[in-house]
Protein backbone atom coordinates (compact mmCIF):
# COMPACT_ATOMS: atom_id res chain seq x y z
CA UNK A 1 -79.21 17.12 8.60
CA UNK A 2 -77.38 13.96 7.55
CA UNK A 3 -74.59 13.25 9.78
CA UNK A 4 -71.71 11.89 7.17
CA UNK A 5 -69.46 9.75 9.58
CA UNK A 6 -66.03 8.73 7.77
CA UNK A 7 -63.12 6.57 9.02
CA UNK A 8 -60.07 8.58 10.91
CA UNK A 9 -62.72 11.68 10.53
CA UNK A 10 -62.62 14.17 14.01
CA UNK A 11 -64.46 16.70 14.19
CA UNK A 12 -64.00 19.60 16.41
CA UNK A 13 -66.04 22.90 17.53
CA UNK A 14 -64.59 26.10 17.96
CA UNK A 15 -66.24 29.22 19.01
CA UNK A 16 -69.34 28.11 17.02
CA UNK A 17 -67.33 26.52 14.11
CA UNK A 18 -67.09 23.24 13.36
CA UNK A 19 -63.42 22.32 12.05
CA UNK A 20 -62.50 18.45 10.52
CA UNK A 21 -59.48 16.76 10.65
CA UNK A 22 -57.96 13.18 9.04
CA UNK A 23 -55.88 11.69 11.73
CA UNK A 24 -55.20 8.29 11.51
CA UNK A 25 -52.11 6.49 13.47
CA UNK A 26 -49.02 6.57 11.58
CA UNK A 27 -49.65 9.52 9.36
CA UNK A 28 -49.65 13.31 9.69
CA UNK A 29 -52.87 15.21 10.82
CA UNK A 30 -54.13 16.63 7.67
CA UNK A 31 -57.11 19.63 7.59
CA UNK A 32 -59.71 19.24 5.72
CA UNK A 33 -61.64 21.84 4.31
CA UNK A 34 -65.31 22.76 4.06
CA UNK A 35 -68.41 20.50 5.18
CA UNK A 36 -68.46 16.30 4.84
CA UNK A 37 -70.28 15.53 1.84
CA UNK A 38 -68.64 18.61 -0.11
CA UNK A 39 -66.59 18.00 -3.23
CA UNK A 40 -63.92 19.66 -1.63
CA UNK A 41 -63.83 17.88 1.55
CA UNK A 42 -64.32 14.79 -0.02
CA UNK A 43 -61.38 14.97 -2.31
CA UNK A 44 -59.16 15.98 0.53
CA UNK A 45 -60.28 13.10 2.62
CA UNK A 46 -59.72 10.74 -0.87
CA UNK A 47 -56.71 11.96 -0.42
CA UNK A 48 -55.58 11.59 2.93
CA UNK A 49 -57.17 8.37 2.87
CA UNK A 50 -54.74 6.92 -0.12
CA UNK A 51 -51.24 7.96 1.94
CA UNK A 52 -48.60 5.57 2.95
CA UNK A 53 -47.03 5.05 6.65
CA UNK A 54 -43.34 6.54 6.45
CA UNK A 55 -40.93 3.51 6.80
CA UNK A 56 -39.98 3.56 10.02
CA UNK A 57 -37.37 6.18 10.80
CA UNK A 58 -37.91 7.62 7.43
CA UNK A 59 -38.64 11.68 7.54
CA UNK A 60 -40.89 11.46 10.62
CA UNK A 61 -38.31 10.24 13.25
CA UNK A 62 -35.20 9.19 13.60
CA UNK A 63 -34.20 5.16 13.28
CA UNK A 64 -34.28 3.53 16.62
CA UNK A 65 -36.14 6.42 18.52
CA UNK A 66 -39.37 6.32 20.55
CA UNK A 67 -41.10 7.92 17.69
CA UNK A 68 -39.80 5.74 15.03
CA UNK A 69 -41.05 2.80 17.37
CA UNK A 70 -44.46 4.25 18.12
CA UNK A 71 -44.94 4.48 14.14
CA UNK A 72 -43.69 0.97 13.92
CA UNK A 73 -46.33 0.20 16.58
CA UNK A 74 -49.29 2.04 14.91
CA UNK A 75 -48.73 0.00 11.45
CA UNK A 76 -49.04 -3.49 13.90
CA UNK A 77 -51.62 -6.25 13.51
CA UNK A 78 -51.88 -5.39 17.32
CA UNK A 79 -52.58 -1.51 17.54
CA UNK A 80 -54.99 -2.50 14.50
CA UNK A 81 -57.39 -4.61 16.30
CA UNK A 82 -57.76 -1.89 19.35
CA UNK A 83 -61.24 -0.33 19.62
CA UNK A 84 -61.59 3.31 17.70
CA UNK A 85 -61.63 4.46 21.41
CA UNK A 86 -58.63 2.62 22.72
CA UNK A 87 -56.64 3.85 19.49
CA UNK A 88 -57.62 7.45 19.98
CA UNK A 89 -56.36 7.33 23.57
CA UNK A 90 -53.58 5.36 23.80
CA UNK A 91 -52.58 8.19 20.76
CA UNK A 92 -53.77 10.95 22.64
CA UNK A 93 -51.57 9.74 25.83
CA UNK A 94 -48.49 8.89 23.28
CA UNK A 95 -48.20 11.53 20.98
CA UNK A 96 -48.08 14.20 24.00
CA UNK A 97 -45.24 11.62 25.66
CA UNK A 98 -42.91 12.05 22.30
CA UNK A 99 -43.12 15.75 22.01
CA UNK A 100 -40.34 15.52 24.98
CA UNK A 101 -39.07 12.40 24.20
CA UNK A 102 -39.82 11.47 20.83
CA UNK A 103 -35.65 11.65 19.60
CA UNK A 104 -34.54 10.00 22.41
CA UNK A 105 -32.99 5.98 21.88
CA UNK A 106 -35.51 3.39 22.34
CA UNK A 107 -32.12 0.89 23.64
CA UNK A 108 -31.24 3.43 26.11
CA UNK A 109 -34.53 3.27 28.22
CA UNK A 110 -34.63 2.45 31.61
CA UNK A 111 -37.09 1.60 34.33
CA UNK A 112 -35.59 4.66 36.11
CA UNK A 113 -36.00 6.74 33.35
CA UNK A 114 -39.82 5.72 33.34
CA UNK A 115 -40.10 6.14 37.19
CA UNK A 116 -38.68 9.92 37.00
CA UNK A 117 -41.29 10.29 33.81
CA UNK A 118 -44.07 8.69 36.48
CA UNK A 119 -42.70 11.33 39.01
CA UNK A 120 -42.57 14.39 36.98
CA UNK A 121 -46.71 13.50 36.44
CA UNK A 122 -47.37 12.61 40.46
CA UNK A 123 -50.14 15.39 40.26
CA UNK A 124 -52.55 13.58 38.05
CA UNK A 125 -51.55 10.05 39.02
CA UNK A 126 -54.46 8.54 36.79
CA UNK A 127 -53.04 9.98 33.32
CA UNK A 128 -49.63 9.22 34.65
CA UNK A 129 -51.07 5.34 35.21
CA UNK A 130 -52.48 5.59 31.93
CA UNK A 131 -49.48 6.98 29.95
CA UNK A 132 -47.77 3.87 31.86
CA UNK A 133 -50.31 1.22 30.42
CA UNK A 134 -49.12 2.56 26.74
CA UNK A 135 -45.51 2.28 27.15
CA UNK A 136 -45.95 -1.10 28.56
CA UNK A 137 -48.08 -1.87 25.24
CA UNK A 138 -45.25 0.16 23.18
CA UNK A 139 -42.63 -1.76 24.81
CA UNK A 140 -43.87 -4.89 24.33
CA UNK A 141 -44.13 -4.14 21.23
CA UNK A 142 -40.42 -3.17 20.77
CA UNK A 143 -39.24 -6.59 22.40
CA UNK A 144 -41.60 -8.35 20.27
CA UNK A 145 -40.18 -6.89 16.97
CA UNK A 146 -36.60 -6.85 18.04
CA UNK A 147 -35.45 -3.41 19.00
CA UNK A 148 -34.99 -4.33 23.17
CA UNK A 149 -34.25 -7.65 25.00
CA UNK A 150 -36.67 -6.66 27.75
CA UNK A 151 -39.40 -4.84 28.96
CA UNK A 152 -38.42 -2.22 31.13
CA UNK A 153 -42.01 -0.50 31.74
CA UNK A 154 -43.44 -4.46 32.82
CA UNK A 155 -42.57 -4.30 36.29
CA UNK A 156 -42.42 -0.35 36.96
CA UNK A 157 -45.42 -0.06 39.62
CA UNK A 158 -48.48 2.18 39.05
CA UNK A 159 -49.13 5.03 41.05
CA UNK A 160 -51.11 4.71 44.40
CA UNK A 161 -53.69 7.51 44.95
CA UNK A 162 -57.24 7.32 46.63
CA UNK A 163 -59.51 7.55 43.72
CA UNK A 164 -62.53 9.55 43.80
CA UNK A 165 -65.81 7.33 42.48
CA UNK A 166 -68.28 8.89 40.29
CA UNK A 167 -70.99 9.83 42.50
CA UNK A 168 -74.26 8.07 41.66
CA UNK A 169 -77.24 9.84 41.47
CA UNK A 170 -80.08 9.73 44.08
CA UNK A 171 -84.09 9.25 43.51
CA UNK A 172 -83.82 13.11 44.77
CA UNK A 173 -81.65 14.34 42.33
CA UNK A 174 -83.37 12.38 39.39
CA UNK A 175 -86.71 13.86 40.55
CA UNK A 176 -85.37 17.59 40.85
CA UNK A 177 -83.69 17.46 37.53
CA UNK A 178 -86.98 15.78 35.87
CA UNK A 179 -89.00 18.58 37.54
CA UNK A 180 -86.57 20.97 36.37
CA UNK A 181 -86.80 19.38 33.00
CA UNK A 182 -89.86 18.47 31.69
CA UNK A 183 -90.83 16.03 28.70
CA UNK A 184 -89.69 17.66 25.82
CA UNK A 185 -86.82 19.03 26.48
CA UNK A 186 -83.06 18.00 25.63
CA UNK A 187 -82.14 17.66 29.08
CA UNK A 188 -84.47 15.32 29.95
CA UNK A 189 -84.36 13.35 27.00
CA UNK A 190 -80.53 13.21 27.72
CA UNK A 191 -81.55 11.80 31.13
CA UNK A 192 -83.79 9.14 30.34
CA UNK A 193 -81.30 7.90 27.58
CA UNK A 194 -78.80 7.73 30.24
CA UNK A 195 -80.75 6.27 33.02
CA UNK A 196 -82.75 3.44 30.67
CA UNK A 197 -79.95 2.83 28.97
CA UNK A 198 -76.92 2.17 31.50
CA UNK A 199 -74.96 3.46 28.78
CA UNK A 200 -72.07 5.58 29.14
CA UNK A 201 -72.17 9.09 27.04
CA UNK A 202 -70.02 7.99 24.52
CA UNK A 203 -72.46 5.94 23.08
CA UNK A 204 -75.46 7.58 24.21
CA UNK A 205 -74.76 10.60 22.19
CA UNK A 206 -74.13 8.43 18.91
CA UNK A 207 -77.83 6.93 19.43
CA UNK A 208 -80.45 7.64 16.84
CA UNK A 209 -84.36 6.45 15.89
CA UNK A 210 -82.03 4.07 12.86
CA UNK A 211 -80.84 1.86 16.03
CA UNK A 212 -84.64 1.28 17.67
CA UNK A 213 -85.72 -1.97 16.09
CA UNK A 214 -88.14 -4.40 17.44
CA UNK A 215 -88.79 -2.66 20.91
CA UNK A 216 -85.49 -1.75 21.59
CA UNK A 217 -81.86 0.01 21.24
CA UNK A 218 -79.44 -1.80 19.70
CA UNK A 219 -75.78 -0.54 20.81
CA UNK A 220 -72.59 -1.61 20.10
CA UNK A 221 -70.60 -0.29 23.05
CA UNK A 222 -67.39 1.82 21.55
CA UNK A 223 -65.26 1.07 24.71
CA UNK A 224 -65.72 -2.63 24.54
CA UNK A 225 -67.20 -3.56 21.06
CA UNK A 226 -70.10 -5.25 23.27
CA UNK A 227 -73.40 -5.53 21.20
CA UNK A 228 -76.45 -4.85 23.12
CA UNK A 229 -80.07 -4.91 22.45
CA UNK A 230 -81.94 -3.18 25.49
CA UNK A 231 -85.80 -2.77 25.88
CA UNK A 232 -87.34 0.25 25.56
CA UNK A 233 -88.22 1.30 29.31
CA UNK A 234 -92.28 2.73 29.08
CA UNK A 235 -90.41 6.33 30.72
CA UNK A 236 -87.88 6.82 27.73
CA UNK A 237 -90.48 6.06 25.14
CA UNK A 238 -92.54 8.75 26.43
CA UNK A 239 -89.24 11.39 26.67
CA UNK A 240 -88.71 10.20 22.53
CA UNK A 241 -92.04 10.97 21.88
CA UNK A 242 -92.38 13.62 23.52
CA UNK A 243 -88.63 15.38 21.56
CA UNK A 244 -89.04 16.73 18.28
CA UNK A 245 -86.02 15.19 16.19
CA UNK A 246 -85.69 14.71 12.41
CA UNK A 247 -81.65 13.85 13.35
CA UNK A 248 -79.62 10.92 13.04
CA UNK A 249 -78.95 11.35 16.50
CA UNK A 250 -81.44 11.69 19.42
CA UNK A 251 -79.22 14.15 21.08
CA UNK A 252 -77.72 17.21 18.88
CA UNK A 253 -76.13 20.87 19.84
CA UNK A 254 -78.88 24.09 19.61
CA UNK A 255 -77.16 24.12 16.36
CA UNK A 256 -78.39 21.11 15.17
CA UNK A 257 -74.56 19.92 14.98
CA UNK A 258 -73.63 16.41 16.23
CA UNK A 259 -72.77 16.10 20.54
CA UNK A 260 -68.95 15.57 20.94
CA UNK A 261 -68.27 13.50 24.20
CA UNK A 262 -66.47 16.61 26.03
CA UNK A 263 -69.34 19.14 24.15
CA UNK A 264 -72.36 16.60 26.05
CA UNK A 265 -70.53 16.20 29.35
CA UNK A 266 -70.14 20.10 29.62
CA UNK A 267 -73.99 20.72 28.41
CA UNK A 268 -75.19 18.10 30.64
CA UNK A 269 -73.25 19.02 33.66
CA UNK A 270 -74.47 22.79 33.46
CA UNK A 271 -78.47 21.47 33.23
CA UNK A 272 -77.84 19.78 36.51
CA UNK A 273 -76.59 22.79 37.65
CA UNK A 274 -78.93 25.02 36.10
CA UNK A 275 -81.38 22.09 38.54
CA UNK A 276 -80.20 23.05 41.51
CA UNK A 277 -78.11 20.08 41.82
CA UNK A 278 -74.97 19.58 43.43
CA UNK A 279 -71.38 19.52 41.53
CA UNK A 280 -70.01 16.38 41.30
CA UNK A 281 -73.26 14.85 39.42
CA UNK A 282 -72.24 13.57 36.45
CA UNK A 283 -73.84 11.24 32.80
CA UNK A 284 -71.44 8.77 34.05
CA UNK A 285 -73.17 9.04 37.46
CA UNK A 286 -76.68 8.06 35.81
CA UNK A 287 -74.73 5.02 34.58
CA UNK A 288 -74.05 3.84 37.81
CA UNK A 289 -77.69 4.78 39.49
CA UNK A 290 -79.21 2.61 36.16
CA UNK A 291 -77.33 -0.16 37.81
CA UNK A 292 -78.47 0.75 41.22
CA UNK A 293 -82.32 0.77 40.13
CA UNK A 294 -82.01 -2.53 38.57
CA UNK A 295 -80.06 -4.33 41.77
CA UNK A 296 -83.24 -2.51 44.18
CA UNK A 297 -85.52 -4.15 41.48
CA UNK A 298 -83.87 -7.43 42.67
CA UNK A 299 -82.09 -8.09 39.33
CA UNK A 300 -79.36 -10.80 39.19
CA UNK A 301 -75.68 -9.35 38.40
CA UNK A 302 -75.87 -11.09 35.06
CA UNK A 303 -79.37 -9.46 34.15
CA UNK A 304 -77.55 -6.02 35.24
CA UNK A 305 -74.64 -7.30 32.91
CA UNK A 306 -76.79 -7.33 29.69
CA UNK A 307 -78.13 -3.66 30.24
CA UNK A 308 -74.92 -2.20 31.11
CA UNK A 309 -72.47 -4.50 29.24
CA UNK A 310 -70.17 -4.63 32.31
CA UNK A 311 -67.22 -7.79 31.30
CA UNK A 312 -67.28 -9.05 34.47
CA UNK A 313 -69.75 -9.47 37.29
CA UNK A 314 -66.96 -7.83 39.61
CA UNK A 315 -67.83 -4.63 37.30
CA UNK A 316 -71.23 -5.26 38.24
CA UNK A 317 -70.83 -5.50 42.03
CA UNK A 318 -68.59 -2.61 42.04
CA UNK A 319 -71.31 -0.64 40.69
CA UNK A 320 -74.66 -1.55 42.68
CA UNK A 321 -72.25 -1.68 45.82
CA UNK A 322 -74.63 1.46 47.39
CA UNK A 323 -78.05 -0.51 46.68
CA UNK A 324 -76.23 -4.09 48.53
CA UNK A 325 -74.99 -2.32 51.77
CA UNK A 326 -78.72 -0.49 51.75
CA UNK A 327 -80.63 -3.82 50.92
CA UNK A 328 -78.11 -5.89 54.21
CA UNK A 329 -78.34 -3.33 56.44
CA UNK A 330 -82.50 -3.07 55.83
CA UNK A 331 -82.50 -6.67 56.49
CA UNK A 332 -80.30 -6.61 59.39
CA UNK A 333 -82.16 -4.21 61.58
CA UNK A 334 -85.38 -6.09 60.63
CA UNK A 335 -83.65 -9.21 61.91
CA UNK A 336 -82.66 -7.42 65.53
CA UNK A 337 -86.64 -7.30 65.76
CA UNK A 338 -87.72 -5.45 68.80
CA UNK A 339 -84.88 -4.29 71.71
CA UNK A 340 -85.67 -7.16 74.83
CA UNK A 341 -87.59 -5.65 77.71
CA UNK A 342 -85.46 -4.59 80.85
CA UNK A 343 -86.45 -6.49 83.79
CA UNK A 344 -87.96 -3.60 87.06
């Protein structure tokens, strides 16, 4: 199977069938039809490829309105150097914002308005924190280019809410899942890509036998744009071996069909299950134990750094937090030695 990948490109899978769309900031969704690589799709995607962004206020929204500034913002130098990723979700977060308040005047915006829009999404305070991190961005933006005198979003607080960590896999739940998955099976190849790697599933999934060279996988990290080159652990060679592939990617659906982030996380979470594991147990999980193994193997936070590709070494610390407060408290009931004699 040759896995086509174009710009702007999504695919998506529904009941079985694989469906493509063009989407690309600024410009209409378009369908395309029939398979990448087809003349049909091909000259559809020519096509949606060779349209022009609306001028602003022009047909899509009106002039001056939230919409007409988030296509103003799309068509920036700005939104143009985000990651894919970061463009896709800052999108994702907008596009659902305008569908209530698309028409409405960017000048008449207030930082009341925005805390009654925070308010309204209280029950899933991390998307409403997110949304909030765009329309800072977006009004930036509109200060930048004219259209406000101010920022009204910059000093509009975030949400406080206890957020739940990703729980981090134990040497007990890697060994049940292994035994429940042996070598040569997706699941476990999934695992050891995860756990040798340190890489989250977003890029795991895009990994194929092209990006081995020289002993190792070479990544480019799609959150960050981080470029990584990362050793070949002896265990992961032997779960690649031991796969059968002839796929761009390591990883692929029964059907053959390219992993989707949300399609892996699903599959993945429902082989833990299926190993007796508990919910909660996550790829992003195996992320975080990678970084665990290394700090037990006394690794530096630096050396942990160029696996994972954490930014900053707080990242790092924030992550092999569980293998520290083992490691201290180890060492601080060896220094308490034996309890002193009592006296008769």
């Amino acid at each position: 199977m040759t896995d086509l990948r174009l710009r702007y490109v999504h695919r998506v899978v529904k009941k079985g069938r694989p469906y493509h769309y063009f989407r690309r900031p600024g410009l209409p969704s378009v369908t395309l039809p029939g398979l990448p690589g087809s003349r049909e799709f091909m000259v559809a995607y020519q096509s949606a490829l060779d349209q022009k962004p609306p001028p602003v206020g022009a047909g899509l929204a009106p002039a001056g309105s939230m919409s007409a500034l988030a296509a103003s913002w799309y068509g920036s130098h700005r939104f143009a150097a985000l990651t894919p990723v970061s463009q896709r979700t800052y999108c994702r977060l907008l596009e659902s914002f305008l569908k209530s308040h698309g028409d409405k005047p960017v000048a008449a915006l207030e930082a009341r308005h925005l805390l009654g829009i925070l308010d309204a999404r209280s029950g899933t305070p991390a998307q409403a924190n997110a949304l909030l991190n765009v329309l800072r961005l977006l009004l930036q933006h509109a200060f930048d280019r004219g259209w406000r005198k101010d920022n009204p979003a910059r000093f509009v607080k975030r949400l406080r809410y206890t957020k739940k960590p990703y729980a981090t896999w134990t040497e007990a739940d890697i060994a049940a899942f292994e035994e429940r998955w042996p070598l040569g099976t997706r699941a476990r190849l999934a695992l050891s890509l995860l756990l040798y790697t340190g890489q989250r599933r977003g890029d795991v999934i895009r990994m194929g036998p092209q990006h081995v060279r020289s002993g190792s996988v070479e990544v480019v990290q799609s959150k960050t744009g981080t470029r990584l080159a990362i050793p070949l652990h002896a265990a992961l060679r032997a779960a690649m071996a031991a796969h059968e592939g002839g796929h761009l990617a390591f990883l692929v659906t029964q059907a053959g069909e390219p992993f989707t982030a949300t399609g892996f996380y699903n599959w993945f979470v429902d082989c833990a299950a299926k190993a007796g594991l508990s919910k909660g147990l996550s790829p992003h999980g195996l992320r975080k134990a990678a970084a665990r193994r290394l700090a037990e193997a006394g690794c530096t936070p630096h050396q942990i750094a160029a696996i994972t590709g954490h930014l900053t070494l707080a990242e790092v610390e924030r992550y092999t937090k569980e293998a520290n407060q083992r490691d201290l408290a180890r060492a601080a009931v060896t220094r308490l030695g034996r309890p002193p004699r009592r006296e008769t």
